[in-house]
Every structure is written in C-alpha cells, then in structure tokens.
PDB file of N, CA and C in Angstrom:
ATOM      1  N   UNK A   1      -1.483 -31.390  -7.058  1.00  0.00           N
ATOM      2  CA  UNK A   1      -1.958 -30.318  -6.207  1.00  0.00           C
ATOM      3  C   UNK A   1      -3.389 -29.982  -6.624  1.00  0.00           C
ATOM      4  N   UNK A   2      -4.533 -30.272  -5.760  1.00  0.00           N
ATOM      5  CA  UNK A   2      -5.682 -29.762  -5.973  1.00  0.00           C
ATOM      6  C   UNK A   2      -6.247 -28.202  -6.355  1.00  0.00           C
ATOM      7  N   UNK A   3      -6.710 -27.767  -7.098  1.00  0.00           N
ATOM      8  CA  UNK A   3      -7.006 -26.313  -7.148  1.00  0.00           C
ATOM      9  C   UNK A   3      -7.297 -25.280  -6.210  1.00  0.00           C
ATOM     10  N   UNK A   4      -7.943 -26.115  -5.435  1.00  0.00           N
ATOM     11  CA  UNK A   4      -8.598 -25.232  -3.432  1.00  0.00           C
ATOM     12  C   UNK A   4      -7.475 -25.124  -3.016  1.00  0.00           C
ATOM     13  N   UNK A   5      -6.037 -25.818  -3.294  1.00  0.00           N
ATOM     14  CA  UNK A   5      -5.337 -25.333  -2.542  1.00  0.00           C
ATOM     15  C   UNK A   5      -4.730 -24.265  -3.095  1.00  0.00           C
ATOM     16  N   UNK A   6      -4.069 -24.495  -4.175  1.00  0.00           N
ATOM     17  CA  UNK A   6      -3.585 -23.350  -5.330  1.00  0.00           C
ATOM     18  C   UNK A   6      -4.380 -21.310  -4.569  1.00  0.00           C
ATOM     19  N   UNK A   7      -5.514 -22.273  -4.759  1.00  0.00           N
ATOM     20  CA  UNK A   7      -6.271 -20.671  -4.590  1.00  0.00           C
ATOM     21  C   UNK A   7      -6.310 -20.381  -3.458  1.00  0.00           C
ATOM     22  N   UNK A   8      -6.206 -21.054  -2.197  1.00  0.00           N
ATOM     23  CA  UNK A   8      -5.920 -20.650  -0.796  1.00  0.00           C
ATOM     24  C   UNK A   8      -4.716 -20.197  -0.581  1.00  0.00           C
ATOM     25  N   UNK A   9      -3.113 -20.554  -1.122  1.00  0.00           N
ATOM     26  CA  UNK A   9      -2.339 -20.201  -1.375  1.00  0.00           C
ATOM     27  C   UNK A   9      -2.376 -18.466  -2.143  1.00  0.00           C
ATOM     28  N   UNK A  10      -2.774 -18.535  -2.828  1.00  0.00           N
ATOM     29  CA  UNK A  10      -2.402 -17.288  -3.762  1.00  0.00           C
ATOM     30  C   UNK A  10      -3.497 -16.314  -3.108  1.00  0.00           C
ATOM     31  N   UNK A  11      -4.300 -16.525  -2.311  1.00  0.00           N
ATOM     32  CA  UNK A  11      -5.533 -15.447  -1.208  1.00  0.00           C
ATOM     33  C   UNK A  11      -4.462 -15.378   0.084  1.00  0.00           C
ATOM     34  N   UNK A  12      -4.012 -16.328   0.488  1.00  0.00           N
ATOM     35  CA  UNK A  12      -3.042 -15.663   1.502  1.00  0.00           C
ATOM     36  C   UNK A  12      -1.987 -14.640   1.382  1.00  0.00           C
ATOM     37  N   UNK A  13      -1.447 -14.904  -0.063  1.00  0.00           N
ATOM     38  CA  UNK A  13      -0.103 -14.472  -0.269  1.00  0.00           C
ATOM     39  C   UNK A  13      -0.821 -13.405  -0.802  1.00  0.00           C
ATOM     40  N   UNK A  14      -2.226 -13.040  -1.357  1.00  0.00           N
ATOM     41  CA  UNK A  14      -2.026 -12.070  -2.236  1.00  0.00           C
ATOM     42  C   UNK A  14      -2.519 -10.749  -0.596  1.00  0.00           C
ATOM     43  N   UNK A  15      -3.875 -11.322   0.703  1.00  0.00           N
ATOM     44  CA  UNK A  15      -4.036 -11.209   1.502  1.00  0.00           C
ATOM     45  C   UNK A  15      -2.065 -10.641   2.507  1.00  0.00           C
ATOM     46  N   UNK A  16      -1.179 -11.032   2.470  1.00  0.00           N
ATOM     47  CA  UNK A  16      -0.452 -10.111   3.025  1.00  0.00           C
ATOM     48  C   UNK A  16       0.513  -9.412   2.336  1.00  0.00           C
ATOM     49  N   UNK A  17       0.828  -9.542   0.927  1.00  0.00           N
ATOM     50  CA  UNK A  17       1.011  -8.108  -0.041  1.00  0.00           C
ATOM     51  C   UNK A  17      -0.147  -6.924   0.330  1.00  0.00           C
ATOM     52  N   UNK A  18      -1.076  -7.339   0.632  1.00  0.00           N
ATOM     53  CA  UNK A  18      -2.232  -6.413   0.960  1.00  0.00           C
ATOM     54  C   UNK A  18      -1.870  -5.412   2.111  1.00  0.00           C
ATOM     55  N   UNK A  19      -1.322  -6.738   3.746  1.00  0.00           N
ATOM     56  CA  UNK A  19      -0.579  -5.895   4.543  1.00  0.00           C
ATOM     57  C   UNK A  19       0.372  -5.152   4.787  1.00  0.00           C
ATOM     58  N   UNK A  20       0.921  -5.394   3.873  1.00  0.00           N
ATOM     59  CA  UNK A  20       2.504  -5.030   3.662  1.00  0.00           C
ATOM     60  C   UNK A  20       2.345  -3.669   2.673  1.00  0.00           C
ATOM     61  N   UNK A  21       1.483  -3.166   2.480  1.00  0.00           N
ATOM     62  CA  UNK A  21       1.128  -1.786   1.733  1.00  0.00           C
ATOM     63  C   UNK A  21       0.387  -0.991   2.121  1.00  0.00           C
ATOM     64  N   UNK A  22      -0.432  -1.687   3.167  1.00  0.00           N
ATOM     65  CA  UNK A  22      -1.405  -0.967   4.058  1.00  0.00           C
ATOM     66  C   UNK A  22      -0.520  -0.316   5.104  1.00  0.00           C
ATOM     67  N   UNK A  23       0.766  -1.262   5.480  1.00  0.00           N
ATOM     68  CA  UNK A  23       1.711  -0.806   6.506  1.00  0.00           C
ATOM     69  C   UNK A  23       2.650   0.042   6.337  1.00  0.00           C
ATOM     70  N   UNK A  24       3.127   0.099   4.710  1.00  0.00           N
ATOM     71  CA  UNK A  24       3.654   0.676   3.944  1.00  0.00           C
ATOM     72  C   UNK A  24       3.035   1.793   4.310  1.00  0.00           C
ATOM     73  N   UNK A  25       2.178   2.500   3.613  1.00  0.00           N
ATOM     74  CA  UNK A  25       1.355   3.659   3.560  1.00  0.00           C
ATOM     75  C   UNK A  25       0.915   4.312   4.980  1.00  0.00           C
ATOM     76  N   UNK A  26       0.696   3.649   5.688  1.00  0.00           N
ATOM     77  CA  UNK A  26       0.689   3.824   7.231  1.00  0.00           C
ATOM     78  C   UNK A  26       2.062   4.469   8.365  1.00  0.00           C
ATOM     79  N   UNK A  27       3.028   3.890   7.368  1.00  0.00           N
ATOM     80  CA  UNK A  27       4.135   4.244   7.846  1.00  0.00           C
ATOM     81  C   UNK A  27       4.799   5.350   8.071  1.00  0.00           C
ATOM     82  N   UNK A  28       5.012   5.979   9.729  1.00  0.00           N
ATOM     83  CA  UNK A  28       5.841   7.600   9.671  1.00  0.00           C
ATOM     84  C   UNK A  28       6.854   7.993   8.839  1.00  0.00           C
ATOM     85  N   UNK A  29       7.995   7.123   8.585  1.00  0.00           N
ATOM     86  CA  UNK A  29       9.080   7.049   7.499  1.00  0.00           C
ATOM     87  C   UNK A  29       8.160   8.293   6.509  1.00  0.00           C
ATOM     88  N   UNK A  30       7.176   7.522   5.310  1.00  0.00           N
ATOM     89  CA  UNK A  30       6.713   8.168   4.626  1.00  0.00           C
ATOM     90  C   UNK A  30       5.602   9.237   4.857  1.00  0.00           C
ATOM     91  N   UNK A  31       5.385   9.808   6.332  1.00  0.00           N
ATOM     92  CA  UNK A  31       4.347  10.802   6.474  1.00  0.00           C
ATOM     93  C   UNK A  31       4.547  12.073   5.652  1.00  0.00           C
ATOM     94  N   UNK A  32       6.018  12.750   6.397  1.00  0.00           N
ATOM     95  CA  UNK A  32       6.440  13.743   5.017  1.00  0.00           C
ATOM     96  C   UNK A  32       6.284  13.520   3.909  1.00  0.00           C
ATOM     97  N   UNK A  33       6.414  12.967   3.313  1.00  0.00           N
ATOM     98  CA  UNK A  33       6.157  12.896   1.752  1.00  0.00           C
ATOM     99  C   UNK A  33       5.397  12.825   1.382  1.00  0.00           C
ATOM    100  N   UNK A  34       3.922  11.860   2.282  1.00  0.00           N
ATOM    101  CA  UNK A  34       2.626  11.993   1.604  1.00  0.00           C
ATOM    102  C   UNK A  34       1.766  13.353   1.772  1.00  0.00           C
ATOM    103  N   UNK A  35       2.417  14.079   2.818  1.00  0.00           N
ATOM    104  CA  UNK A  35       1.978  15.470   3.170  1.00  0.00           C
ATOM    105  C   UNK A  35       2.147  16.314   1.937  1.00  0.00           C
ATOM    106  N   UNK A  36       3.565  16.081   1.685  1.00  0.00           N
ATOM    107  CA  UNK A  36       4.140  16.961   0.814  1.00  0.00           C
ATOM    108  C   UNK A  36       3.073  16.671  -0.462  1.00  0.00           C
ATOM    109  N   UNK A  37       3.052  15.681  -1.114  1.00  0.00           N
ATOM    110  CA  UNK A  37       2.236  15.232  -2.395  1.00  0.00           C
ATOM    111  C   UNK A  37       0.667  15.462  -1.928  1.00  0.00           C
ATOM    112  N   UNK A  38       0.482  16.155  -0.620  1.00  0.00           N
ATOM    113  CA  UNK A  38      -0.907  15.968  -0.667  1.00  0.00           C
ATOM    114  C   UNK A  38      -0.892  17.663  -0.582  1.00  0.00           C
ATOM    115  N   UNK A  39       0.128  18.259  -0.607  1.00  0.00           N
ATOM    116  CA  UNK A  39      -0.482  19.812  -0.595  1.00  0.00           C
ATOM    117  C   UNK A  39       0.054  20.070  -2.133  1.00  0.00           C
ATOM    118  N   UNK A  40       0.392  19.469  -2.990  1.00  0.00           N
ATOM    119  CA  UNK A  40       0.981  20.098  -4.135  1.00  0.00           C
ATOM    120  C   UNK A  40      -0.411  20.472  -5.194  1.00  0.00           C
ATOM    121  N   UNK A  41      -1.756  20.117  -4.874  1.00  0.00           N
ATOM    122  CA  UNK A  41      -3.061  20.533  -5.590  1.00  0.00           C
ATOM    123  C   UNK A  41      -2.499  22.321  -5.052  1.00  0.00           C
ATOM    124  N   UNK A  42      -2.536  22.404  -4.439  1.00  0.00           N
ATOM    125  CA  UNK A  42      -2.812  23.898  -3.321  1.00  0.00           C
ATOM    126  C   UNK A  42      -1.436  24.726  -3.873  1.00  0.00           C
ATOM    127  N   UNK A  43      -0.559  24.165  -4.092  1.00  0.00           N
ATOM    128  CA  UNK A  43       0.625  25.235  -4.200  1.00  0.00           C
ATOM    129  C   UNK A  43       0.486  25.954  -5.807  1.00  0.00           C
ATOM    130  N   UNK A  44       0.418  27.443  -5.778  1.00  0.00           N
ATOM    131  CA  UNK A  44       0.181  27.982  -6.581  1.00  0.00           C
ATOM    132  C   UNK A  44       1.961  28.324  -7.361  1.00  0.00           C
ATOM    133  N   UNK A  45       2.310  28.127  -8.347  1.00  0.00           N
ATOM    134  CA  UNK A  45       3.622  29.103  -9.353  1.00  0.00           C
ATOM    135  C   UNK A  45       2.979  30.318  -9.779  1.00  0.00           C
ATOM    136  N   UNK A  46       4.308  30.833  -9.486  1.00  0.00           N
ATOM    137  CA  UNK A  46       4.613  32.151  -8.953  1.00  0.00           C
ATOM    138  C   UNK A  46       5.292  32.696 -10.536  1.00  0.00           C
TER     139      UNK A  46
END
C-alpha cells in the first residue's frame, strides 16, 4: 500500500468524523441541553 493512499484514507475518514459532530452538535435532540449548559455562566446560587 503506497503512503498517498494511507493518507487519503485517514483525510476522508478523519473528514467525516468531522461530519458526524458537526451534525451531532447541530442536532435538535441536543438543543435543550446546549441551552441549558449555555445559561449556567448566568445562573446565580441562592
């Protein structure tokens, strides 16, 4: 196996782990929750 390929291989694969977290994070499933973790700077104890 030549090396150009090795490394075209592992840029694709590493290229849609990339999508697959971008879609992840994008995803409504997790909107609540990133809301939630994004107001917890702001919430003051009481």
């Amino acid at each position: 196996m030549d090396v150009n390929i090795l490394r075209s291989i592992v840029t694709v694969v590493t290229f849609i782990i990339f999508l697959r977290i971008v879609a992840w994070a994008w995803s409504s499933r997790n909107a609540e929750s990133f809301e939630e973790a994004a107001q917890l700077p702001f919430n003051q104890d009481e």
